[in-house]
N, C-alpha and C. Protein backbone atom coordinates (compact mmCIF):
# COMPACT_ATOMS: atom_id res chain seq x y z
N UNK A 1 0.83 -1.19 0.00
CA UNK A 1 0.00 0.00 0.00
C UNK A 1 0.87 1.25 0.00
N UNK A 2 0.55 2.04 -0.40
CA UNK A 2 1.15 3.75 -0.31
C UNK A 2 1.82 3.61 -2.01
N UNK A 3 2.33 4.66 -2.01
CA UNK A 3 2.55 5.22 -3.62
C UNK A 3 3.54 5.61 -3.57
N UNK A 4 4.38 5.99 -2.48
CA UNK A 4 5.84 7.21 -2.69
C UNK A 4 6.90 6.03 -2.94
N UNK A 5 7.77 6.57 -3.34
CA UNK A 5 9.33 6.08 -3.68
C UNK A 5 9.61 5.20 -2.67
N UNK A 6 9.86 5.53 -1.60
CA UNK A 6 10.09 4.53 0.07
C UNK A 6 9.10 3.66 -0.35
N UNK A 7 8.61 3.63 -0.42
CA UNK A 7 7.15 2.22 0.34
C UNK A 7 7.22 1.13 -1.49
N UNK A 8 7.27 2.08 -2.46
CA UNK A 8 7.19 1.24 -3.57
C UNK A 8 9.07 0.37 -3.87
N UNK A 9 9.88 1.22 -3.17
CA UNK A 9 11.03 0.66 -3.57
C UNK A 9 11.27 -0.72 -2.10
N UNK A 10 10.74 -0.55 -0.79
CA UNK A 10 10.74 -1.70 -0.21
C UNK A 10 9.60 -3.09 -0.48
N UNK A 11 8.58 -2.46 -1.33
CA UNK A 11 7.74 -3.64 -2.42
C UNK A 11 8.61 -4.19 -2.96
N UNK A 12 9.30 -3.41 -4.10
CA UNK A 12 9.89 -4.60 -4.78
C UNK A 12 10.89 -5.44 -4.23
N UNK A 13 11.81 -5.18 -3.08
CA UNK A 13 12.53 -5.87 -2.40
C UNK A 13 12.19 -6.85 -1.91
N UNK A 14 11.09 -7.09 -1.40
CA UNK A 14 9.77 -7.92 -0.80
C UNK A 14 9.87 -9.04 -1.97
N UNK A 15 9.05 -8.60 -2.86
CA UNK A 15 9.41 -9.29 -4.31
C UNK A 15 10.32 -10.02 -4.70
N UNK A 16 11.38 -9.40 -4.46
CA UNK A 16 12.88 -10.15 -5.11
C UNK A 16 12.98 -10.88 -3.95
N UNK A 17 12.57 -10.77 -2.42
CA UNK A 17 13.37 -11.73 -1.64
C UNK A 17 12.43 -12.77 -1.64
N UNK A 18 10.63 -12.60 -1.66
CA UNK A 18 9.69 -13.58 -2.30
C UNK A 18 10.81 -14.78 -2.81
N UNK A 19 10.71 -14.14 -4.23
CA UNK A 19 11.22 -15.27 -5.38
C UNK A 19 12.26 -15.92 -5.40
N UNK A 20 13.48 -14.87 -5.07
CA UNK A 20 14.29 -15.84 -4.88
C UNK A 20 14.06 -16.83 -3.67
N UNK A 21 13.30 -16.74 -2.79
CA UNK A 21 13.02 -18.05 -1.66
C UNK A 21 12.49 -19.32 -2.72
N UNK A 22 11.54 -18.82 -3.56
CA UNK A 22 10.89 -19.90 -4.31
C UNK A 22 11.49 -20.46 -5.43
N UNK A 23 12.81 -20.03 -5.87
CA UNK A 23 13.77 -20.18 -6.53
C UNK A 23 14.95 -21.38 -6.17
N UNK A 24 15.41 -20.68 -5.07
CA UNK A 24 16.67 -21.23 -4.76
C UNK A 24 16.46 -21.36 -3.53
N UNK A 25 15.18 -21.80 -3.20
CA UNK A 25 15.40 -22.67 -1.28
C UNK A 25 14.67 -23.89 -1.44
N UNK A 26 13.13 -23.35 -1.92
CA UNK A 26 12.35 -24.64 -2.46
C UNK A 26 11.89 -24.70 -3.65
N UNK A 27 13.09 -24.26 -4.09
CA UNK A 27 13.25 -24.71 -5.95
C UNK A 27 11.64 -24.97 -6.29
N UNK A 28 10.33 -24.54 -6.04
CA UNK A 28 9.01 -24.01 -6.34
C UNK A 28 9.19 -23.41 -8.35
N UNK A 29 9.88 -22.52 -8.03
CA UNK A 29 10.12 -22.39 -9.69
C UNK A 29 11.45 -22.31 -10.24
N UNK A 30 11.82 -22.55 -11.29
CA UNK A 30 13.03 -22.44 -12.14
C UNK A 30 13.84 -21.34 -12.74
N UNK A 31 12.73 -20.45 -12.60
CA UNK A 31 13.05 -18.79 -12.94
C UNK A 31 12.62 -17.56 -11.83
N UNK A 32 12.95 -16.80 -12.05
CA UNK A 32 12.99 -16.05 -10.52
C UNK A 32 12.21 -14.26 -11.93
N UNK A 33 11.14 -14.58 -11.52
CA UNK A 33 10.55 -13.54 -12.30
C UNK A 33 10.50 -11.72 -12.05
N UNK A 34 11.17 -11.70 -10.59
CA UNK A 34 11.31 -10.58 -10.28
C UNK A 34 12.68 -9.94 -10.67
N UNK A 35 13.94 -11.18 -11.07
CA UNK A 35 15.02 -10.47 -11.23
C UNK A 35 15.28 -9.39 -12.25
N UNK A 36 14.32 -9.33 -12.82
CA UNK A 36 14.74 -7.69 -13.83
C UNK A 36 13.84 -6.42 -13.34
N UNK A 37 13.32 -6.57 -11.91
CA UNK A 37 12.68 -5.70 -11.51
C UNK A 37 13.25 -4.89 -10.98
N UNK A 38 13.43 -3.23 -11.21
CA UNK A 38 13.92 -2.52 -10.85
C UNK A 38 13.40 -1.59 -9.86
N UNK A 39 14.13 -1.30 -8.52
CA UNK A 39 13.44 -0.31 -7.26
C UNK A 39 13.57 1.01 -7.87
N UNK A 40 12.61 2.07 -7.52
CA UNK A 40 12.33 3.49 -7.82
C UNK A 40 13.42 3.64 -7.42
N UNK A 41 14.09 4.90 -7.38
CA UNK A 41 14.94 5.61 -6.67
C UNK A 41 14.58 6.75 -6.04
N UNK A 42 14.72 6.40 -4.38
CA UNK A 42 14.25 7.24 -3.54
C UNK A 42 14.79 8.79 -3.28
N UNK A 43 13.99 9.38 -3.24
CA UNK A 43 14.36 10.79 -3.46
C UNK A 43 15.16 11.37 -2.07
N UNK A 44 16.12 11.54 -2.24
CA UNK A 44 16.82 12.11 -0.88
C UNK A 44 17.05 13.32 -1.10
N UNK A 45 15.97 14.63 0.06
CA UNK A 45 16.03 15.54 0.35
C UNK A 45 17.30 15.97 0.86
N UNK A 46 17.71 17.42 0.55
CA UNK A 46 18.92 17.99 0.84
C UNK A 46 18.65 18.67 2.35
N UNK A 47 19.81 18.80 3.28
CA UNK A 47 19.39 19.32 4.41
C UNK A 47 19.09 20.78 4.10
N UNK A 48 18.69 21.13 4.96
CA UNK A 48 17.67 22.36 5.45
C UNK A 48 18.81 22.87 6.04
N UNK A 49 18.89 24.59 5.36
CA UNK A 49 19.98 25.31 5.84
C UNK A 49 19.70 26.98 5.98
N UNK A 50 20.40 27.57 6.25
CA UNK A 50 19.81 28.94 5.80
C UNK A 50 21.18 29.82 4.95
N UNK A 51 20.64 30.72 4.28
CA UNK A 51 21.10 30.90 2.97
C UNK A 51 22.24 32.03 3.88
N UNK A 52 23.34 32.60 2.89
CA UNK A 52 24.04 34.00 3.27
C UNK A 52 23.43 34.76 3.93
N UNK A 53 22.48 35.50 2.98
CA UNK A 53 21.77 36.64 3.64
C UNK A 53 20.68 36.37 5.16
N UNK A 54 19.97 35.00 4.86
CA UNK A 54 19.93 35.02 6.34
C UNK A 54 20.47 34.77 7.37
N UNK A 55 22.04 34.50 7.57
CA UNK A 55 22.57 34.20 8.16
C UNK A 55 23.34 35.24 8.71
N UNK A 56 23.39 36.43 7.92
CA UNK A 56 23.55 37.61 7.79
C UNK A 56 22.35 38.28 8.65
N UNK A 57 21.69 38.30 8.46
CA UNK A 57 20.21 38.61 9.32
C UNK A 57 19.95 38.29 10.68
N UNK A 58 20.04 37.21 10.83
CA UNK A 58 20.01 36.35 12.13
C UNK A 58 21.16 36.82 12.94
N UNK A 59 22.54 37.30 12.63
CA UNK A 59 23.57 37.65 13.34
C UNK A 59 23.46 39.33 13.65
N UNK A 60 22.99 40.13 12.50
CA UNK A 60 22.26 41.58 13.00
C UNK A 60 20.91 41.60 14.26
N UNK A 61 20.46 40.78 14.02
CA UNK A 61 19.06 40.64 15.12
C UNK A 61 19.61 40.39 16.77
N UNK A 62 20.83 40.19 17.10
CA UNK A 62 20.96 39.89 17.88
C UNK A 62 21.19 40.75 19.22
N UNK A 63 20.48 41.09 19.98
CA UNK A 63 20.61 42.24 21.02
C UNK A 63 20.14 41.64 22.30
N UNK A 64 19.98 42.60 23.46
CA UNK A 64 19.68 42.04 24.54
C UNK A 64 20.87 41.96 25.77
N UNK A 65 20.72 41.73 27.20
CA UNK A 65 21.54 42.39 28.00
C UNK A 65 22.79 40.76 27.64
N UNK A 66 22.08 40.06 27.38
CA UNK A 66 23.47 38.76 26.59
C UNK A 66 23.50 39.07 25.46
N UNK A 67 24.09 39.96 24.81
CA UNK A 67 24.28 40.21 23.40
C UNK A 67 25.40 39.72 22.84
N UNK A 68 26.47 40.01 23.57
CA UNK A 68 28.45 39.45 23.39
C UNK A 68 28.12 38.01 22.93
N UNK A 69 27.59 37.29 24.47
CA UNK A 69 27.53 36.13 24.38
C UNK A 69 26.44 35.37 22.89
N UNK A 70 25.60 35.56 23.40
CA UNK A 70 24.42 34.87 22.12
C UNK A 70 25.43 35.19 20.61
N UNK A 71 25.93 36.57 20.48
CA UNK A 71 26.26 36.73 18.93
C UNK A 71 27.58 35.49 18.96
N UNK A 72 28.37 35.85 19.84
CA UNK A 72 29.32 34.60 19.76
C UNK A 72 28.99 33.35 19.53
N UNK A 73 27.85 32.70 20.20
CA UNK A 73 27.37 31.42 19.65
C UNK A 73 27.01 31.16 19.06
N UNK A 74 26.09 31.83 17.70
CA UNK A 74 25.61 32.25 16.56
C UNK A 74 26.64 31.88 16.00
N UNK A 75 27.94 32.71 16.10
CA UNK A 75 29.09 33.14 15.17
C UNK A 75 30.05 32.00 14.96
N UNK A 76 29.86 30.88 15.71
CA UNK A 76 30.38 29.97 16.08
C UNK A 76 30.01 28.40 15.53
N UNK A 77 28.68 28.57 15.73
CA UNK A 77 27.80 27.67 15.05
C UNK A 77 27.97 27.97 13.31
N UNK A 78 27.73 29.12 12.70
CA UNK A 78 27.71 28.98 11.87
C UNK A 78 29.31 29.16 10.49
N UNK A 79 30.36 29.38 11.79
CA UNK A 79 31.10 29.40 11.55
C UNK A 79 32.07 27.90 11.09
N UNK A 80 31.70 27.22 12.45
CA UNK A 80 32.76 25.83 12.70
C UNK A 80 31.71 24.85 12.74
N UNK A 81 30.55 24.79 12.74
CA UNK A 81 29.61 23.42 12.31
C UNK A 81 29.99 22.43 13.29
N UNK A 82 29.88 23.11 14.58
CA UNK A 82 29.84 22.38 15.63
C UNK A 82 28.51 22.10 15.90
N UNK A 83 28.66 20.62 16.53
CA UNK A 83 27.54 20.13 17.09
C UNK A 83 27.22 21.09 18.59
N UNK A 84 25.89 21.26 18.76
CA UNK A 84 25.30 22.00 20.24
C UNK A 84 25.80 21.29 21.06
N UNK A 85 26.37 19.86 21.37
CA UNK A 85 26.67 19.51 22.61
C UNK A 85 28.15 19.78 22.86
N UNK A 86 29.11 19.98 21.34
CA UNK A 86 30.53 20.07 21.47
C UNK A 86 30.58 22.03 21.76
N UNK A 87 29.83 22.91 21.61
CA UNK A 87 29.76 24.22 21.66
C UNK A 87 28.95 24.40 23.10
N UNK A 88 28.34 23.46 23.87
CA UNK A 88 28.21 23.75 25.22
C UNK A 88 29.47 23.46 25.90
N UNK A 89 29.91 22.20 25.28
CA UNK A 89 30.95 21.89 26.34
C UNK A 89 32.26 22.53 26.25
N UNK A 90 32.99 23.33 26.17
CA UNK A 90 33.82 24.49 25.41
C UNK A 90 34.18 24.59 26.57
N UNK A 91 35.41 25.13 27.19
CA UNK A 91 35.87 25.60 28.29
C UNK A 91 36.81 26.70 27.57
N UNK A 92 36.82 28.04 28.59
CA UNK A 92 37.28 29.09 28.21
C UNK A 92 39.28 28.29 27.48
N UNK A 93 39.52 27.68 28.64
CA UNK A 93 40.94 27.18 28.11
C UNK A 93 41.18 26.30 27.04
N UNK A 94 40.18 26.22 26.01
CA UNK A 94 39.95 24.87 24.90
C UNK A 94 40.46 26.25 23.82
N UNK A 95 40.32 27.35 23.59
CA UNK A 95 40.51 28.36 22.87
C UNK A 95 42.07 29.28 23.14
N UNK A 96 42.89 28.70 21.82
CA UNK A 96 44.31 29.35 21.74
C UNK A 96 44.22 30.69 21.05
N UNK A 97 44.52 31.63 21.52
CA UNK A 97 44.70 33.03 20.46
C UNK A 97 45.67 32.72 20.07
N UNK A 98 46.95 32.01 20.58
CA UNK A 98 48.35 32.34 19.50
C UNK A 98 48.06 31.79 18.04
N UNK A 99 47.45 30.17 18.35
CA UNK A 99 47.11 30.03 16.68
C UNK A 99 45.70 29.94 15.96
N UNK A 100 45.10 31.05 16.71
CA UNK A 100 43.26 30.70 16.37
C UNK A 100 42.68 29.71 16.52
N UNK A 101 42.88 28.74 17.43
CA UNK A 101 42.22 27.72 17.34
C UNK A 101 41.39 27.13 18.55
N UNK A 102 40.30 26.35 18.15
CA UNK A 102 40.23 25.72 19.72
C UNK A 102 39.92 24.30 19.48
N UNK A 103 40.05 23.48 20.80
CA UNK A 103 40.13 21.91 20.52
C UNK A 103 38.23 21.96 20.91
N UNK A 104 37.70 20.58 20.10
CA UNK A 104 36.59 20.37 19.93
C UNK A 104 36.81 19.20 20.65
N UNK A 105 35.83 18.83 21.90
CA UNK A 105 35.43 17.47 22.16
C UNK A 105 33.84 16.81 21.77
N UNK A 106 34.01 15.84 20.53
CA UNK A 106 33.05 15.38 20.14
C UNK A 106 32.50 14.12 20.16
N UNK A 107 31.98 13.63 19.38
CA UNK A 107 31.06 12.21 19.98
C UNK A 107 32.33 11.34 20.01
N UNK A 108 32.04 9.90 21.33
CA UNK A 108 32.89 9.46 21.95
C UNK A 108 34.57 10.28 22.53
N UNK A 109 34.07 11.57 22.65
CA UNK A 109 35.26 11.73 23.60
C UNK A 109 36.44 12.25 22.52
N UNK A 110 36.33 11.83 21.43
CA UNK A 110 37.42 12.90 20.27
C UNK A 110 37.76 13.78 20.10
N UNK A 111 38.48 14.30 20.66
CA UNK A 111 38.92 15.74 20.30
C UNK A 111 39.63 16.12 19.01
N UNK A 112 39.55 17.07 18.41
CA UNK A 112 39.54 17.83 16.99
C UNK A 112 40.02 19.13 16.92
N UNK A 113 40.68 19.78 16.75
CA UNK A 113 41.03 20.84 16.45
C UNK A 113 40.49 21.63 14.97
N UNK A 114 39.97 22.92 15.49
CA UNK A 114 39.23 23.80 14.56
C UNK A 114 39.50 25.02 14.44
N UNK A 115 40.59 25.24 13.16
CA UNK A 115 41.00 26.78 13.40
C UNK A 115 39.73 27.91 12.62
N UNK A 116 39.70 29.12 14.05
CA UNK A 116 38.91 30.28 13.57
C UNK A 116 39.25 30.93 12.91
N UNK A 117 38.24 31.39 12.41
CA UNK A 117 38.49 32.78 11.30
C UNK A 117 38.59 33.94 12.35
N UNK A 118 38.77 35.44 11.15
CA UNK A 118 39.08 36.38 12.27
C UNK A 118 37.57 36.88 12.86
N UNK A 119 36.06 36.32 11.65
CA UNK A 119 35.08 37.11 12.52
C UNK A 119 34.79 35.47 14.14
N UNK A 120 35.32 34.75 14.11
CA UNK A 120 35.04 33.86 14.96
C UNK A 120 35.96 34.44 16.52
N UNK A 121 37.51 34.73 15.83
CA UNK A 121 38.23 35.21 16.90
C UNK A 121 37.61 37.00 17.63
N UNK A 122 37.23 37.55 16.60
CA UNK A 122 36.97 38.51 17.13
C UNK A 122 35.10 38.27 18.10
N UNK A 123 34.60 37.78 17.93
CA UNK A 123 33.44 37.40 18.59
C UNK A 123 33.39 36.98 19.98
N UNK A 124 34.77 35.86 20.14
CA UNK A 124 35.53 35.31 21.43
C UNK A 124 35.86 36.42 22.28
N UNK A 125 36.67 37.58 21.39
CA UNK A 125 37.42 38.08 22.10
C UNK A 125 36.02 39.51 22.83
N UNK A 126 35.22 40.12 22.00
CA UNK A 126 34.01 40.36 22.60
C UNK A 126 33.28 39.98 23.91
N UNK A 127 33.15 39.10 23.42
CA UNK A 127 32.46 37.79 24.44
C UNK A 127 33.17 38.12 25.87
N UNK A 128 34.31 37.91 26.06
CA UNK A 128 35.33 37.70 26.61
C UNK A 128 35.67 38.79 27.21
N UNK A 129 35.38 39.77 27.01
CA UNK A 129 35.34 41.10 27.90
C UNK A 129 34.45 41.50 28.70
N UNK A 130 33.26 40.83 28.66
CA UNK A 130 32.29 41.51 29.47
C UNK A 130 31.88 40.31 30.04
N UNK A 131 32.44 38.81 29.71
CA UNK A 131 32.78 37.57 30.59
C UNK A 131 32.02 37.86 32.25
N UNK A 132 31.27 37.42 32.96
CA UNK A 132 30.97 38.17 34.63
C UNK A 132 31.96 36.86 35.04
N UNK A 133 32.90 37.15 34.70
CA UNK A 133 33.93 36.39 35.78
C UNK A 133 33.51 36.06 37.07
N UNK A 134 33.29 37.16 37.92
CA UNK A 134 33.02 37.54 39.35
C UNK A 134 32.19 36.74 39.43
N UNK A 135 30.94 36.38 38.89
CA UNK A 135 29.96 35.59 39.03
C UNK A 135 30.25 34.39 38.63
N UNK A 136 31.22 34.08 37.56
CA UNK A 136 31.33 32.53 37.72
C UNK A 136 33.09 31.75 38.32
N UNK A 137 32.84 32.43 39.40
CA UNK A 137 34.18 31.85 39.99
C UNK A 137 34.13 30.13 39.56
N UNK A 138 35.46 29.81 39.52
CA UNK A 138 35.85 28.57 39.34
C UNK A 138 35.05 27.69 38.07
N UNK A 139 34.66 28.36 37.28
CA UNK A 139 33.33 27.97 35.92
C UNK A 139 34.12 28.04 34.98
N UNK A 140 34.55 26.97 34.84
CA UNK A 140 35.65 26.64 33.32
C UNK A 140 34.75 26.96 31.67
N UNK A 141 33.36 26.56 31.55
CA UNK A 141 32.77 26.64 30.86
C UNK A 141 32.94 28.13 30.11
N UNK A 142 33.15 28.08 28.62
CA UNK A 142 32.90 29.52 27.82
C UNK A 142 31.99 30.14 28.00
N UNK A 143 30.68 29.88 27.95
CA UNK A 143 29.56 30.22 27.87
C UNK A 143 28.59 29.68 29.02
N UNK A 144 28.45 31.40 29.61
CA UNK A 144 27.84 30.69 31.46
C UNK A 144 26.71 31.53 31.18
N UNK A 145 25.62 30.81 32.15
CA UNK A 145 24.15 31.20 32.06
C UNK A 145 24.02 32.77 33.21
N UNK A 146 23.05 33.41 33.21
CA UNK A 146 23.18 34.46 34.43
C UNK A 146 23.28 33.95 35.74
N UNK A 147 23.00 32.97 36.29
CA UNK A 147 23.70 32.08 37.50
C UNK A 147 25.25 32.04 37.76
N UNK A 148 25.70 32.33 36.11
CA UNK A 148 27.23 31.68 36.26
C UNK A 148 27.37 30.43 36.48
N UNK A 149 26.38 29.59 35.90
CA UNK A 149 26.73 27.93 35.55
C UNK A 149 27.36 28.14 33.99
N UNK A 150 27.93 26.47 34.03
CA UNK A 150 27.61 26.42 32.26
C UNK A 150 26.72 26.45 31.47
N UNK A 151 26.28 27.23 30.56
CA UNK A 151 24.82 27.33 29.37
C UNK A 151 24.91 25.54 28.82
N UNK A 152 23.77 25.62 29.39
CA UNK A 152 23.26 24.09 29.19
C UNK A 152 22.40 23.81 27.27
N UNK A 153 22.44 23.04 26.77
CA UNK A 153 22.18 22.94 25.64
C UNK A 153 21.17 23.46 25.39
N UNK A 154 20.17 23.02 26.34
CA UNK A 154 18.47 23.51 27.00
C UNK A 154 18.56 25.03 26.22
N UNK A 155 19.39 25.67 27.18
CA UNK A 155 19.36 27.14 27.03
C UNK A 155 19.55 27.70 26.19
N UNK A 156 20.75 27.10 25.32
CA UNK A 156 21.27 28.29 24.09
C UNK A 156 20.51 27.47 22.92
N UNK A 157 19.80 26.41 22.74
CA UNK A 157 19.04 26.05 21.66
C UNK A 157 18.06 27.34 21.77
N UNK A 158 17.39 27.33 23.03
CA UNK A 158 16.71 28.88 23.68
C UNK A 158 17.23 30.15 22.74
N UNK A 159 18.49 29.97 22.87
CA UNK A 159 18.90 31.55 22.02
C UNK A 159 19.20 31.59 21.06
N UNK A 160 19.63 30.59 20.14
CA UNK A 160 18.62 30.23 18.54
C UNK A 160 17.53 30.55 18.27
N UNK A 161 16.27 29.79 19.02
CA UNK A 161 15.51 30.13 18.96
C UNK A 161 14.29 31.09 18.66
N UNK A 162 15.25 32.04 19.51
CA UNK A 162 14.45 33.27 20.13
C UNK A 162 15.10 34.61 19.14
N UNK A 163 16.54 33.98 18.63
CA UNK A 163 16.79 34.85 17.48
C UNK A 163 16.45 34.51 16.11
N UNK A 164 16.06 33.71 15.95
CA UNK A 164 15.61 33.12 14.98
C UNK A 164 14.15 33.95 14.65
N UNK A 165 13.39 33.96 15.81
CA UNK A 165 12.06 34.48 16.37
C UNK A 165 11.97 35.48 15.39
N UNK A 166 13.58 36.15 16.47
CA UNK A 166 13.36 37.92 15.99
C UNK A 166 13.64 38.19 14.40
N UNK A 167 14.73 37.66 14.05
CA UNK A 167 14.59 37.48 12.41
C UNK A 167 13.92 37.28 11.32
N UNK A 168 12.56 36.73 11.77
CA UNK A 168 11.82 36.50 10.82
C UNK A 168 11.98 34.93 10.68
N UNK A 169 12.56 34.29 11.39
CA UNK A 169 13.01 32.55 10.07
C UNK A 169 12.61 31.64 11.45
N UNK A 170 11.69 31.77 12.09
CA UNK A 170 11.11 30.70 12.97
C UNK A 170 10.11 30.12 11.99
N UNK A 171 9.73 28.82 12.43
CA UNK A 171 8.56 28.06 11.65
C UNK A 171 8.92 27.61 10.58
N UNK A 172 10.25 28.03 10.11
CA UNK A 172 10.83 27.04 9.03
C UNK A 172 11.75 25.84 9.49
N UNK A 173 11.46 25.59 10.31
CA UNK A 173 12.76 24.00 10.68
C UNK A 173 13.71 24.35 10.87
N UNK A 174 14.04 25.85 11.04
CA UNK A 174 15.86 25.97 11.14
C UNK A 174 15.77 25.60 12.73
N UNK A 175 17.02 25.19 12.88
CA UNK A 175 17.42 24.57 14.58
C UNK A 175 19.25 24.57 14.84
N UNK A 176 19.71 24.47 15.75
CA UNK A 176 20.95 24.10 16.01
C UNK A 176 21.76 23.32 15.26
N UNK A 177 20.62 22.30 15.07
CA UNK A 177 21.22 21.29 13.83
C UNK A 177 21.63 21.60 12.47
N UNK A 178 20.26 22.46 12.06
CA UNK A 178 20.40 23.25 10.72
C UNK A 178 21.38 24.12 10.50
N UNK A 179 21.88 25.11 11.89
CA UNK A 179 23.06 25.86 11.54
C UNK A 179 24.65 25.34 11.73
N UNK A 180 24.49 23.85 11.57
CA UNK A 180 25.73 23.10 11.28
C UNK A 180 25.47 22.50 9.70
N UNK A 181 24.36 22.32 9.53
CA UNK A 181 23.98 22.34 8.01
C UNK A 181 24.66 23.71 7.28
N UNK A 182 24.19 24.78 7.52
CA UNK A 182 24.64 25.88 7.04
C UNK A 182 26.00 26.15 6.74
N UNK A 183 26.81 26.12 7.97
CA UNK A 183 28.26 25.84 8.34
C UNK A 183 28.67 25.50 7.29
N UNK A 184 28.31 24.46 7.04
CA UNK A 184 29.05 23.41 5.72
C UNK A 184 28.42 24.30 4.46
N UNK A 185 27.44 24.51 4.04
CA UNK A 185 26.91 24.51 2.92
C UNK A 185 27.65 26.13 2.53
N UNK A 186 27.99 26.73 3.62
CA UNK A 186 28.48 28.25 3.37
C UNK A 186 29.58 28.15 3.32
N UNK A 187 30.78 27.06 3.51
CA UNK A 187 32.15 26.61 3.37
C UNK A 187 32.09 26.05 2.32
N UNK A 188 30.83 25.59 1.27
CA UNK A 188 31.28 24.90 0.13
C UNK A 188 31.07 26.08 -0.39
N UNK A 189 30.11 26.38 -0.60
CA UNK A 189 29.68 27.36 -1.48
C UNK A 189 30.27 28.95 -1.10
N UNK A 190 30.88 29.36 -0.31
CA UNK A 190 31.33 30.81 -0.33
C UNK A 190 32.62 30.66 0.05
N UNK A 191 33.26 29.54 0.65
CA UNK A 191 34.48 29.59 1.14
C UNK A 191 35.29 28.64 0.02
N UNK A 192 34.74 27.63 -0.63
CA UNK A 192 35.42 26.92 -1.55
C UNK A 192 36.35 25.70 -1.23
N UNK A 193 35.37 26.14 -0.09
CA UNK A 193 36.03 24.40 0.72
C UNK A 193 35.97 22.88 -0.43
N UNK A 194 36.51 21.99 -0.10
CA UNK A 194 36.36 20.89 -1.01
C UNK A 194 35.17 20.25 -0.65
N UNK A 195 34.10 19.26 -0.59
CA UNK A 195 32.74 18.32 -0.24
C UNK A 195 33.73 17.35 0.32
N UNK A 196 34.79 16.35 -0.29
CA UNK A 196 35.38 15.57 0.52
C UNK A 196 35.96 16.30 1.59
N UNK A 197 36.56 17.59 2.14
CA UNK A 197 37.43 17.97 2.80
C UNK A 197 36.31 18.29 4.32
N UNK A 198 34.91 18.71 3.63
CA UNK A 198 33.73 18.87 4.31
C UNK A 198 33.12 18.03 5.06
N UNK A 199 33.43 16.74 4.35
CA UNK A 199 33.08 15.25 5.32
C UNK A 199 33.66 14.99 6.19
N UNK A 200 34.94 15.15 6.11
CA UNK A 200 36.14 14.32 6.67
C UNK A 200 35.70 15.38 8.03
């Protein structure tokens, strides 16, 4: 039943594994009538990203008494196509100014090194001035909530969100996820990155 590409291309699989049972287990028939049957080819949607100009947009919209901070995570996300859980977990000391870079800890525990650009370094270094130190004594974390904890994923998906809101581009599926989609798609296409160099 159903009509789309998915459902008609696991029919015919059904089919081919049918026959060949009746083929070559209980030799039932001599010819296997499905073998020239060919599966649709399923249509694989491209991820969901947001273009230059709104990305451009979304980074002007950004105000509010966390302004340093939020634009930095913005700037960051759509910069280095970090995952939200490797950009919570960030500690101010994971970030080198001598060679722009900071180490990434990502799924299973890998760490990666990711050198910034200068609007990434200059965003840090923003950020980083109006830091409430005082309030987060002993808080290794980059990015601390007004408590002076670490910004929990909870929260800064929150400030996506809510800038997203203000921009105009809520209700289209963009998410945290999407602006690691972007990341990439603005490194192929404006930075001239390689697609293999993009995977890796």
């Amino acid at each position: 039943r159903g009509n789309s590409s998915s459902t008609r291309a696991r029919n015919t699989s059904t089919l081919r594994g049918f026959f060949k049972y009746l083929t070559s287990q209980i030799h039932l028939l001599e010819v296997n009538p499905a073998e020239m049957l060919e599966a649709p080819k399923v249509k694989q949607s491209l991820p969901k990203h947001l273009t230059l100009e709104d990305s451009l947009e979304l980074l002007s919209t950004v105000d509010g008494p966390y302004k340093e901070r939020d634009f930095c995570i913005l700037v960051l996300f759509l910069n280095c196509g970090m995952r939200l859980s490797e950009l919570c977990s960030n500690n101010q000391t994971d970030i080198n100014f001598e060679d722009n870079s900071v180490i990434i800890t990502g799924k299973g525990n890998k760490e990666r090194i990711i050198y910034l650009n200068s609007a990434c370094i200059n965003a840090v270094k923003q950020y980083l001035k109006v830091r409430p130190n005082d309030l987060a004594k002993g808080e290794k974390a980059l990015f601390i909530s007004k408590k002076g904890n670490r910004l929990s994923t909870r929260m800064t998906e929150q400030v996506v969100t809510d800038t997203l809101k203000k921009a105009g581009l809520s209700g289209q599926g963009f998410s945290t996820h999407k602006l690691r989609h972007t990341a990439a798609t603005l490194m192929y296409q404006h930075g001239g990155v390689d697609v293999r160099v993009l995977k890796e």
